[in-house]
N, C-alpha and C. Protein backbone atom coordinates (compact mmCIF):
# COMPACT_ATOMS: atom_id res chain seq x y z
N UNK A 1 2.54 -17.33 -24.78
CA UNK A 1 1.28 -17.21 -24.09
C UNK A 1 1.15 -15.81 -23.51
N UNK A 2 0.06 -15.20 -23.77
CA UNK A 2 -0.18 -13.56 -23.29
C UNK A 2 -1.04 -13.82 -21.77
N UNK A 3 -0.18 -13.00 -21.27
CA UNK A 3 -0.92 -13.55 -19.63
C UNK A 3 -2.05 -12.31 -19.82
N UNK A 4 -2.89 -12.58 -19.49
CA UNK A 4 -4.23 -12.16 -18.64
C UNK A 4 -4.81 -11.46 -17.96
N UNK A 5 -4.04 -11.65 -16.77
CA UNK A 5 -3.72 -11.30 -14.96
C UNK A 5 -3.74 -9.71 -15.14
N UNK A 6 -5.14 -9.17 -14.24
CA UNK A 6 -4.72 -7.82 -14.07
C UNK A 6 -3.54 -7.29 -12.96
N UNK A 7 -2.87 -6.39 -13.03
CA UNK A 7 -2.08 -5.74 -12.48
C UNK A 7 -2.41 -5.62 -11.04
N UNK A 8 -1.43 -5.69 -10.03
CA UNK A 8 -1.97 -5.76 -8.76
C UNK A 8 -2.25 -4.46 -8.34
N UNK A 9 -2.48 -3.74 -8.86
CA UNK A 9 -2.20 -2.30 -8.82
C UNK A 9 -3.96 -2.04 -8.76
N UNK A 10 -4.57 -3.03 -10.06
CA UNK A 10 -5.60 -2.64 -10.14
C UNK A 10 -6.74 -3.42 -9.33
N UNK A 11 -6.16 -4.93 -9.03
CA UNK A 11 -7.19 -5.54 -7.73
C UNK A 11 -7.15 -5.35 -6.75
N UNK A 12 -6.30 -4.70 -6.16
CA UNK A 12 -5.67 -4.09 -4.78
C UNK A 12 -5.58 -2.99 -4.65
N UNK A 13 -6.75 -2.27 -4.43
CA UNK A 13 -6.64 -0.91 -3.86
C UNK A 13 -5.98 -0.06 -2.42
N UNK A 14 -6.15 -0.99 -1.68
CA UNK A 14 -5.78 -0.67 -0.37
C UNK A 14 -4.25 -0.59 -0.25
N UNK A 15 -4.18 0.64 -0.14
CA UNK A 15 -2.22 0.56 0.36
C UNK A 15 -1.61 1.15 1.53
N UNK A 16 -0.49 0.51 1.72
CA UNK A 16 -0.15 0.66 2.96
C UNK A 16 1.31 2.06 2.68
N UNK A 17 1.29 2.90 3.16
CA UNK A 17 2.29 3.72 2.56
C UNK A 17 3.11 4.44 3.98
N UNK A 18 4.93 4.32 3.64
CA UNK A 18 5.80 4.60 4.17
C UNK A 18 5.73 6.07 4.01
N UNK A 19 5.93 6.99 5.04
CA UNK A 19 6.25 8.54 4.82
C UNK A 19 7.69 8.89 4.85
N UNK A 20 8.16 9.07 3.69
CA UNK A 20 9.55 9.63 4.11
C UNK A 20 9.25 11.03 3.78
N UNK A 21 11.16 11.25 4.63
CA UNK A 21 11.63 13.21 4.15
C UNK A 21 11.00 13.72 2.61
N UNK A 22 11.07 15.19 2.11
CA UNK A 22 10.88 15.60 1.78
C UNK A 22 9.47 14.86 0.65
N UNK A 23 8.45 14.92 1.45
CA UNK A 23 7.34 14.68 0.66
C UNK A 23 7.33 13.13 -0.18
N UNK A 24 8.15 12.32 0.22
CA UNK A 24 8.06 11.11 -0.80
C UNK A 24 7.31 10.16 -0.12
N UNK A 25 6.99 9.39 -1.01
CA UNK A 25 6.48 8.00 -0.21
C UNK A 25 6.98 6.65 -0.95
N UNK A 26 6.52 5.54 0.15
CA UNK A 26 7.17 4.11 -0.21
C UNK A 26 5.83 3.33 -0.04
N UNK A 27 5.35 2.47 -1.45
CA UNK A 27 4.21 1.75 -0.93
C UNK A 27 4.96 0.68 -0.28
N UNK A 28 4.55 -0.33 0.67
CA UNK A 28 5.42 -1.23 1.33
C UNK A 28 4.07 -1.88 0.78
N UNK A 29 2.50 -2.03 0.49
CA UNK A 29 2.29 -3.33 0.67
C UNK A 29 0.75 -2.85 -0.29
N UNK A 30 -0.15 -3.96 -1.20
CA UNK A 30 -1.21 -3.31 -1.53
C UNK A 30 -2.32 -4.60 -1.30
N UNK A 31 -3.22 -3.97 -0.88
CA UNK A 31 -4.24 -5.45 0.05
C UNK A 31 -5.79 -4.79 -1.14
N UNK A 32 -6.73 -6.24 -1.08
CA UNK A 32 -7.68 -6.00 -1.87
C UNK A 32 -8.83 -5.28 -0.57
N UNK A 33 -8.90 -5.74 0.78
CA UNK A 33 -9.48 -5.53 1.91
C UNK A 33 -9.05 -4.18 2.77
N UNK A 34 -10.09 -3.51 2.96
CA UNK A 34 -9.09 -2.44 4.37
C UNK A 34 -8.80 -3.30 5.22
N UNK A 35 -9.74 -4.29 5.64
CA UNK A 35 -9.62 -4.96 7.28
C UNK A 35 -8.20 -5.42 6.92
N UNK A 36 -7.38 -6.17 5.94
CA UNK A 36 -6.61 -6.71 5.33
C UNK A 36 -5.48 -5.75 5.80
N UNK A 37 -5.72 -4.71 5.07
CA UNK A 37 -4.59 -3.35 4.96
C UNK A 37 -4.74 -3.04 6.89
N UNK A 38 -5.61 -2.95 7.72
CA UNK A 38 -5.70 -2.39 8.53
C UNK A 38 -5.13 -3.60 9.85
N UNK A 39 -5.32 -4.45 9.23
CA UNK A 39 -4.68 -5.41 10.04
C UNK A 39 -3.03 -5.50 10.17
N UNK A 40 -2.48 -5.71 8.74
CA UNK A 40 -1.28 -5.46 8.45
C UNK A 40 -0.96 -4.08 9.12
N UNK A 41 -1.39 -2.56 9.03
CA UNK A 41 -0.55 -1.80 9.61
C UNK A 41 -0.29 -1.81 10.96
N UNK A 42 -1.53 -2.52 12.00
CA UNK A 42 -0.79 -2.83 13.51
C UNK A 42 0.22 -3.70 13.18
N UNK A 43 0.36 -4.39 12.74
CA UNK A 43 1.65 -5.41 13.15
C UNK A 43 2.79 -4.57 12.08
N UNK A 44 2.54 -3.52 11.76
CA UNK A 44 3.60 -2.36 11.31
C UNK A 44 4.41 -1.83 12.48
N UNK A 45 3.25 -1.13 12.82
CA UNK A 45 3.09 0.11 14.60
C UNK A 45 3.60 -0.79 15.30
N UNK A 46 3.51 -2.26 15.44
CA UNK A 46 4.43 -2.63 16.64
C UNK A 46 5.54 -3.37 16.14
N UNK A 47 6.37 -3.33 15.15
CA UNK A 47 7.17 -3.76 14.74
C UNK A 47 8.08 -2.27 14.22
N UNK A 48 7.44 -1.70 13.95
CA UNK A 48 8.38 -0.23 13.52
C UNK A 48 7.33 1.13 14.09
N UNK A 49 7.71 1.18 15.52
CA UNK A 49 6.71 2.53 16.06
C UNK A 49 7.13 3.63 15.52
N UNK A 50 8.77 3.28 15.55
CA UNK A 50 9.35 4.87 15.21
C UNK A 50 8.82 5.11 13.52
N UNK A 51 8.17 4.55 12.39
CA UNK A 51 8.24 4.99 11.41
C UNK A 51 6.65 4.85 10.95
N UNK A 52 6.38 6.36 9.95
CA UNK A 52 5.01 6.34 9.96
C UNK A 52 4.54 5.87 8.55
N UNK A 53 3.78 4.89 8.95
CA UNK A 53 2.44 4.67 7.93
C UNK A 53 1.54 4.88 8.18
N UNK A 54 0.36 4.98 6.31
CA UNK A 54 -0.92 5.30 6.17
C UNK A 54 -1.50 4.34 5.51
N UNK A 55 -3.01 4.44 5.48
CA UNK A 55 -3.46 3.56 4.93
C UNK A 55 -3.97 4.79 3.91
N UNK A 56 -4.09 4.57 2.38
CA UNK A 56 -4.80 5.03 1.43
C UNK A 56 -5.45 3.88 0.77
N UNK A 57 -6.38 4.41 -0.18
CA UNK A 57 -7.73 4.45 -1.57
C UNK A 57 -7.21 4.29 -2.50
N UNK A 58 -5.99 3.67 -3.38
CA UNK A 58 -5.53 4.15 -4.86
C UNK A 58 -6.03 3.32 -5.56
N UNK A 59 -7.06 4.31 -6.77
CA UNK A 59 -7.49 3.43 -8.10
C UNK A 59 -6.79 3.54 -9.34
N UNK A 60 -5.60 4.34 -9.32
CA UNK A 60 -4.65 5.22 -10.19
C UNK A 60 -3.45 4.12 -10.23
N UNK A 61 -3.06 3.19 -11.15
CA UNK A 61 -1.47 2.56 -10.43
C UNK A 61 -0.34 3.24 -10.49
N UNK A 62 0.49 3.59 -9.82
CA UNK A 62 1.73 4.30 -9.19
C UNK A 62 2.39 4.83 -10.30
N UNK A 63 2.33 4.05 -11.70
CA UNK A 63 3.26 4.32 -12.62
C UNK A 63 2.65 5.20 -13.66
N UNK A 64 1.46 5.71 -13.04
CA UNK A 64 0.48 6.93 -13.85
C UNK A 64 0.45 7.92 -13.03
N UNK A 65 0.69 7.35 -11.72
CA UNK A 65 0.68 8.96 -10.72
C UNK A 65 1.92 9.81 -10.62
């Protein structure tokens, strides 16, 4: 059976992204909603203050960028 299912990459734009050292990043999470994504990063900020996330736009999936 050939699955179907688009890539979450591509229904889920909203991502939540870890900043590490030298210029890298870590997606930790990808939401179809900002309110979604924006909700999730407070309960980031108060669960990990010391470490920074962003919220981005990606219509590109990770394994093309």
């Amino acid at each position: 059976m050939i699955s179907t299912s688009k890539p979450k990459s591509n229904t889920h734009p909203w991502c939540i992204i870890r900043q590490l050292p030298n210029m890298q990043r870590l997606v930790v999470d990808r939401f179809r909603g900002r309110n979604d994504a924006d909700a999730y990063l407070q309960i980031l900020r108060q669960l990990l203050p010391q470490v920074d996330h962003v919220i981005i736009f990606d219509l590109i999936p990770e394994t093309y960028a």
